[in-house]
Protein backbone atom coordinates (compact mmCIF):
# COMPACT_ATOMS: atom_id res chain seq x y z
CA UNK A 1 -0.74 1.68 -2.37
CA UNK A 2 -1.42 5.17 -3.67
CA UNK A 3 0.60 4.35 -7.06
CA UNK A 4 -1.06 1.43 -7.82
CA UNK A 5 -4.29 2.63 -7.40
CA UNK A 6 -3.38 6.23 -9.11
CA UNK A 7 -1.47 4.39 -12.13
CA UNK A 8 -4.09 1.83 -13.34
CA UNK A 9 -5.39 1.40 -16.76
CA UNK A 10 -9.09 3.01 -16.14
CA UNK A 11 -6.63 5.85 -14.37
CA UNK A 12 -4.87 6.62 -17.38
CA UNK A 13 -7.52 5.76 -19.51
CA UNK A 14 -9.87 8.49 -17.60
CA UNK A 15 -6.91 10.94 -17.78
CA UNK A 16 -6.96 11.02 -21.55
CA UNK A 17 -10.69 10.98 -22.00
CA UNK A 18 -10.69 14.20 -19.60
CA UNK A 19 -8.10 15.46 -21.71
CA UNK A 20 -9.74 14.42 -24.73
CA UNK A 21 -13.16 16.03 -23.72
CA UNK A 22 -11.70 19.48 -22.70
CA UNK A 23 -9.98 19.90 -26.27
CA UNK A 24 -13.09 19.34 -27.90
CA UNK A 25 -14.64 21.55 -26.29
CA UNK A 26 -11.49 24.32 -26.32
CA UNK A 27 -12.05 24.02 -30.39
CA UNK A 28 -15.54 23.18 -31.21
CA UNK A 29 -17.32 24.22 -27.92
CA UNK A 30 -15.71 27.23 -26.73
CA UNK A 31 -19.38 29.25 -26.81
CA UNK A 32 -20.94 26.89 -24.61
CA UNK A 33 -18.84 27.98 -21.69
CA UNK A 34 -21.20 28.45 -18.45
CA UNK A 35 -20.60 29.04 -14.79
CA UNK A 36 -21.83 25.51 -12.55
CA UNK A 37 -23.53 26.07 -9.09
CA UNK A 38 -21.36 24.46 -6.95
CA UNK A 39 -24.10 22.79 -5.11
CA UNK A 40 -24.62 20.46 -8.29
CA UNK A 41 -20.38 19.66 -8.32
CA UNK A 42 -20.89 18.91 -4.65
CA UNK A 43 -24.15 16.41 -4.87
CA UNK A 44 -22.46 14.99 -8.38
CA UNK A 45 -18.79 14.77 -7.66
CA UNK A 46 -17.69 15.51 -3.93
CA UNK A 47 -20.86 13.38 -2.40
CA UNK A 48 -20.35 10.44 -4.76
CA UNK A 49 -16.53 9.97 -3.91
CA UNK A 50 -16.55 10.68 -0.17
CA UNK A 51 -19.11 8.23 0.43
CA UNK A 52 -17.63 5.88 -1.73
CA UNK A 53 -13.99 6.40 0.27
CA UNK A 54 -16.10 5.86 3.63
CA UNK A 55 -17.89 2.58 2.46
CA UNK A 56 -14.98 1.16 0.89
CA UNK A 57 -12.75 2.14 4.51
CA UNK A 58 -15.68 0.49 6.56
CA UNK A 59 -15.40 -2.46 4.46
CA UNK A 60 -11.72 -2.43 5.43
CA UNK A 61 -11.95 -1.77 8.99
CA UNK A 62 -14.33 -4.53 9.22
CA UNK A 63 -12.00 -7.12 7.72
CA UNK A 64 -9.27 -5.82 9.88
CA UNK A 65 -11.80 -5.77 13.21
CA UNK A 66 -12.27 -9.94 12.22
CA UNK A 67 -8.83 -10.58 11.12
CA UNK A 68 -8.10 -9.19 14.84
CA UNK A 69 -10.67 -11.15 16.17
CA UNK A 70 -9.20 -14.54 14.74
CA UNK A 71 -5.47 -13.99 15.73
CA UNK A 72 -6.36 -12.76 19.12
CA UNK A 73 -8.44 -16.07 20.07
CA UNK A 74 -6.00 -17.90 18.02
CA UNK A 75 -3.45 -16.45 20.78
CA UNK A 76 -5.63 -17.23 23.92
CA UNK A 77 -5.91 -21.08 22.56
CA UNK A 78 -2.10 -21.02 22.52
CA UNK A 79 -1.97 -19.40 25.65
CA UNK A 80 -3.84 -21.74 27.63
CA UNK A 81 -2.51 -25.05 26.13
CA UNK A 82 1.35 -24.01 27.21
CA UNK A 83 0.27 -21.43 30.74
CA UNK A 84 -2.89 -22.65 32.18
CA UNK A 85 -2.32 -24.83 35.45
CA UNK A 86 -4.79 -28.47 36.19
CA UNK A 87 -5.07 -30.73 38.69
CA UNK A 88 -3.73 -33.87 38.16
CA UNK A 89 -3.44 -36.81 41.34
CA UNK A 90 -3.33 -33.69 43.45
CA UNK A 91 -0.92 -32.11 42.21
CA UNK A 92 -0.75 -28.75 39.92
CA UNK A 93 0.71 -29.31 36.28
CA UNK A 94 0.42 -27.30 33.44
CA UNK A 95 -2.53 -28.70 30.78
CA UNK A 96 0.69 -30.01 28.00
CA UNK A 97 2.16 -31.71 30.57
CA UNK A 98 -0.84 -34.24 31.24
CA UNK A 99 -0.26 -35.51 28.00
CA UNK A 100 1.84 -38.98 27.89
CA UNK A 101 5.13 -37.14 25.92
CA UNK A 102 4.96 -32.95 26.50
CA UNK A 103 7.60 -32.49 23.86
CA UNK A 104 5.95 -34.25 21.14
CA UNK A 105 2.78 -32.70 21.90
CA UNK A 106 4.19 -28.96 22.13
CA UNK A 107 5.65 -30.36 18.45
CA UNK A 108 1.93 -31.18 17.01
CA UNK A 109 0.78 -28.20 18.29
CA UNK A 110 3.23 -26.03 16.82
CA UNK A 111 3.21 -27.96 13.39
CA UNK A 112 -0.99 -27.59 13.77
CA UNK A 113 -0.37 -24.20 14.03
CA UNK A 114 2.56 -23.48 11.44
CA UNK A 115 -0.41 -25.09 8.74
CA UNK A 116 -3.04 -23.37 10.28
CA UNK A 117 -1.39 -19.73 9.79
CA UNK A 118 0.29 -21.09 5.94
CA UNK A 119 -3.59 -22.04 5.03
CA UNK A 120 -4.79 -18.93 5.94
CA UNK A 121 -2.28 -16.75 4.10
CA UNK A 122 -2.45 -19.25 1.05
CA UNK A 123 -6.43 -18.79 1.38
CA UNK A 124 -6.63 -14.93 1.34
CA UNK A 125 -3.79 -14.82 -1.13
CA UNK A 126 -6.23 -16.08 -3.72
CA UNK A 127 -7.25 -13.46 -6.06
CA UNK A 128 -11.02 -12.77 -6.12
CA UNK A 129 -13.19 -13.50 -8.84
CA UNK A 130 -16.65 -11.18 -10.24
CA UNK A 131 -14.77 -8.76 -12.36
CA UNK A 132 -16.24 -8.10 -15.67
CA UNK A 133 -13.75 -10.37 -18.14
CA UNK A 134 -14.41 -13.36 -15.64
CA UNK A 135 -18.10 -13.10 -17.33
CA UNK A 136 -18.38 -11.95 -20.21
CA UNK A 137 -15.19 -13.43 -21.57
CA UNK A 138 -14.41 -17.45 -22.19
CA UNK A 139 -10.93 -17.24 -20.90
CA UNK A 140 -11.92 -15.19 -17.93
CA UNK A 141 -14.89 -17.89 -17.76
CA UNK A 142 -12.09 -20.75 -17.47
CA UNK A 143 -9.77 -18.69 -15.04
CA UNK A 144 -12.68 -17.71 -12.42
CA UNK A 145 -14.04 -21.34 -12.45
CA UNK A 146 -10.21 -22.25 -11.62
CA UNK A 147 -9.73 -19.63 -8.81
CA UNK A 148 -13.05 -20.85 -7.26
CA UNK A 149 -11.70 -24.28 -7.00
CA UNK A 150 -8.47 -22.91 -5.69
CA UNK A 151 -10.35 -20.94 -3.54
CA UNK A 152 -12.91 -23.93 -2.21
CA UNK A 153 -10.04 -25.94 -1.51
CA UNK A 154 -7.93 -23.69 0.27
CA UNK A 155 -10.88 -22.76 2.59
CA UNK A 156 -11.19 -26.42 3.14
CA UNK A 157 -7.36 -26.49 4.85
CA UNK A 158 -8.65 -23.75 7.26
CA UNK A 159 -11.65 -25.84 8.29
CA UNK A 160 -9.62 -28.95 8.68
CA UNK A 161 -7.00 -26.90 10.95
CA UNK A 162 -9.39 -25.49 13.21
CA UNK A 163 -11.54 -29.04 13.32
CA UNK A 164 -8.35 -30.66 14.63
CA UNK A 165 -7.86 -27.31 16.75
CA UNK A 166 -11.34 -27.85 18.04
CA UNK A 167 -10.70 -31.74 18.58
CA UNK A 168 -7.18 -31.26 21.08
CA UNK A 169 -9.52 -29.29 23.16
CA UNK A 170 -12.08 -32.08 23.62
CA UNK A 171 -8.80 -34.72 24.01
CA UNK A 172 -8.00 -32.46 26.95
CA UNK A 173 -10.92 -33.01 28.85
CA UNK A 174 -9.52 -36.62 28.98
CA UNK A 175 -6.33 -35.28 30.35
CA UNK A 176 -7.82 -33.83 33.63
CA UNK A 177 -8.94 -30.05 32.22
CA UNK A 178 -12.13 -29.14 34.12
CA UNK A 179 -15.19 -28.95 31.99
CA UNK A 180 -15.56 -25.00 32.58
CA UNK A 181 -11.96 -24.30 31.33
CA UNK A 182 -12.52 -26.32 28.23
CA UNK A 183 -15.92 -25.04 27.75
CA UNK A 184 -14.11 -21.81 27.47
CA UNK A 185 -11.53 -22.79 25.24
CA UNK A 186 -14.20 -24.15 22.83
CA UNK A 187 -15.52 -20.85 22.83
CA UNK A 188 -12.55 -19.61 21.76
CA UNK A 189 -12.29 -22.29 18.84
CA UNK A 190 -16.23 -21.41 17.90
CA UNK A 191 -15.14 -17.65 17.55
CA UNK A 192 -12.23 -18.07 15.59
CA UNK A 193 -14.68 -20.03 13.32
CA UNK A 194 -16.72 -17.08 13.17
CA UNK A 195 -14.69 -14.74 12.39
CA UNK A 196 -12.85 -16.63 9.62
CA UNK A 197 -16.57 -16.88 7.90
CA UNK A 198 -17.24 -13.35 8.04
CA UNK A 199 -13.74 -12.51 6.44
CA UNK A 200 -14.53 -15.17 3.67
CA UNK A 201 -17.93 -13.43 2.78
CA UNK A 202 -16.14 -10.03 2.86
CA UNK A 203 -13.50 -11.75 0.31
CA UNK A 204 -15.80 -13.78 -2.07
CA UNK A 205 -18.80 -11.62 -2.24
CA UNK A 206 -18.10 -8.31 -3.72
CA UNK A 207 -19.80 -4.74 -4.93
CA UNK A 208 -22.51 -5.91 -7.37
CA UNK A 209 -21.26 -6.10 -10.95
CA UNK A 210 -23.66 -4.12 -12.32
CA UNK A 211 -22.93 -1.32 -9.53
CA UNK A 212 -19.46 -1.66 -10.84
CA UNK A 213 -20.19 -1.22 -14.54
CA UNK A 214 -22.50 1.80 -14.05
CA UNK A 215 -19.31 3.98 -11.85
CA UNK A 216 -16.82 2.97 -14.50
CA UNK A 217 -18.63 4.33 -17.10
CA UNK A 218 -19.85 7.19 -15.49
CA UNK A 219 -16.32 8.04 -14.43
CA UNK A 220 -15.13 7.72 -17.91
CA UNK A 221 -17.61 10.43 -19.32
CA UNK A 222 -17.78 12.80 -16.30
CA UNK A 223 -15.61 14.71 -18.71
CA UNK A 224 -17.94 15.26 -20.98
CA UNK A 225 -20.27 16.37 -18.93
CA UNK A 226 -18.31 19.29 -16.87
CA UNK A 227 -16.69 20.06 -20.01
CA UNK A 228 -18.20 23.83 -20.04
CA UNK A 229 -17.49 24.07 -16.72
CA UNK A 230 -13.63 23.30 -17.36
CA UNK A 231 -14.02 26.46 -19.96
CA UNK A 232 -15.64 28.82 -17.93
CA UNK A 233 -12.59 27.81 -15.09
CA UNK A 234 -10.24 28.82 -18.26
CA UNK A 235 -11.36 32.06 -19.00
CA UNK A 236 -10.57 33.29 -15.41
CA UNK A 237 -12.16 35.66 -13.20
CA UNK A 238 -12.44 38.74 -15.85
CA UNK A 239 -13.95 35.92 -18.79
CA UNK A 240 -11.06 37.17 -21.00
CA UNK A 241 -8.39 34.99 -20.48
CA UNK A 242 -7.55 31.73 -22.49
CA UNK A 243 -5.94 29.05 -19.85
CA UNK A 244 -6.48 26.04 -21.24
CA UNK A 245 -3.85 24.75 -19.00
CA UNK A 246 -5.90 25.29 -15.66
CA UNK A 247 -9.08 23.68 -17.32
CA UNK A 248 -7.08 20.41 -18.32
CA UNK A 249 -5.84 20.20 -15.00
CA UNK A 250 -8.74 20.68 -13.31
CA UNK A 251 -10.55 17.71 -15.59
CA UNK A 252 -7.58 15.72 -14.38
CA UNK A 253 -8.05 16.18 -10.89
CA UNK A 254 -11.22 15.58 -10.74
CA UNK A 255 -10.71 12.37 -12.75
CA UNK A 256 -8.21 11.18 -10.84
CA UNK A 257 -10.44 12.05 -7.27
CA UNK A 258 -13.27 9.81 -9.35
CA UNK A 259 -11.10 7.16 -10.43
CA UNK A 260 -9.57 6.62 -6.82
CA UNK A 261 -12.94 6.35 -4.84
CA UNK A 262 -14.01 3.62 -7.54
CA UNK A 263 -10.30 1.87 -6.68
CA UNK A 264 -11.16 1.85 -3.34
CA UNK A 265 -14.64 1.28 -3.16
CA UNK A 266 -14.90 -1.82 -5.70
CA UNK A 267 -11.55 -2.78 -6.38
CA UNK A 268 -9.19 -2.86 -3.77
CA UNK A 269 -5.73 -2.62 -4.33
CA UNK A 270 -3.77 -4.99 -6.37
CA UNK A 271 -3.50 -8.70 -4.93
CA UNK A 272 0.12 -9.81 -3.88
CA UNK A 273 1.97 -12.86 -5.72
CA UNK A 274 3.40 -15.46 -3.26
CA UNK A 275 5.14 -18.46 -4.03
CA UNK A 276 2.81 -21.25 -3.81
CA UNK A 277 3.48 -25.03 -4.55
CA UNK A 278 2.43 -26.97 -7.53
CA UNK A 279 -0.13 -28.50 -5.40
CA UNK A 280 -1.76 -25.17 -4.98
CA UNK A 281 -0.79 -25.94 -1.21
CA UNK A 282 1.86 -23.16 0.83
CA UNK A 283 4.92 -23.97 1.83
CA UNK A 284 5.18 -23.99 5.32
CA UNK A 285 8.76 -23.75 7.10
CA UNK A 286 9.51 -26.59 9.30
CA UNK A 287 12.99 -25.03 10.88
């Protein structure tokens, strides 16, 4: 994950400009040299990017926290359908064997399942729309209208699979299940819903594009701005010394530091490719 964040284009790009910036200034700017407090670097530079790491980590851990959430209940549901004990003519069965054939039911189930778990990953494979080309260019115009659809539609197979999830636990009320221990599994159902809508506004909704815009560009020029302070690092400690080395490297740390909290923070990393259908659907193994 570190690569592909560290070897992007805006990466690169903010690499050179660094570069770029400190040369200028090593031939046409050398006089302008000046020491920086480093109370401004800190409230400028370090502030910016640590709380930029933290809010795009919470973000994360959130995600994670409901993507926990869902699986876990998802579990319980599964749990009780094939462990949990009912009484049926007075005697104790497990709730799948009330139904008329066990076997085919345990089938449906798992098949319900198997689609369940193949919409979800087909759902949050989708690659998220709001980046700039998406509005400002035609083409990206055309492609983010098609990933919405893709995206609509694929949400819609997660609601369908936890509808029918939500209807076997009201068919198993008919099958002798007391009303407390189905109440209960409906909660389970209703939290699972829950938690899949908070991880689809955490996926569709990102950073505000015009947040976005603003730390791009101010990445890409923070060169320009520290550039005296990258020649006063290159005259050393006795302000004779001509280390243009150490002042290029330092610019390059510090863009790379920059261009990482952005990656995090607005970005993400890169999205995975998975082999999808021509149907847009995912395949889903029935061995």
């Amino acid at each position: 994950i570190a690569v592909e964040v560290v070897f992007t284009f805006d990466c690169v790009l903010g690499c050179f400009l660094a570069t770029f910036y400190t040369l200028m200034y090593w031939w046409l700017g050398w006089h302008l040299a000046v020491n920086m407090s480093w109370n401004i670097v800190s409230l400028a530079v370090i502030f910016p990017i640590t709380q930029g790491i933290g809010m795009g980590f919470a973000r994360r851990e959130q995600a994670l926290g409901e993507f926990g959430n869902l699986l876990a209940h998802l579990r319980s549901i599964w749990g009780a359908l094939h462990c949990w004990t009912t009484k049926v003519d007075g005697e104790h069965c497990r709730v799948i064997e009330t139904f008329d054939d066990p076997e085919m039911t345990r089938q449906k189930i798992s098949e319900l399942y198997e689609k369940l778990f193949a919409s979800l990953i087909a759902y949050f494979d989708v690659e998220r729309t709001g980046r700039g080309w998406h509005t400002t260019n035609p083409a990206g115009k055309a492609a983010a209208a098609k990933l919405k659809t893709t995206m609509q539609q694929r949400r819609h197979f997660v609601g369908a699979s936890l509808a029918r999830l939500q209807r076997l636990i009201q068919d198993l009320k008919a099958h002798g299940l007391a009303g407390g221990e189905a109440h209960r599994l409906d909660q389970y159902v209703s939290k699972s819903c829950m938690a899949f809508d908070r991880l689809t506004m955490l996926k569709e909704y990102r950073t505000p594009q015009a947040f976005r815009a603003f730390a791009r560009i101010y990445i890409l020029v923070i060169g320009a701005m520290y550039g005296p302070y990258y020649m006063y690092l290159s005259q050393g400690a006795s302000g004779e010394q001509e280390n243009l080395g150490l002042a290029i490297a330092f610019a390059c740390a510090i863009q790379v530091s920059a261009s990482i909290s952005r990656a995090w923070k607005v970005n993400g990393t890169a999205p995975r490719k998975t082999a999808l259908k021509h149907d847009g659907s995912f395949p889903v193994n029935k061995g």
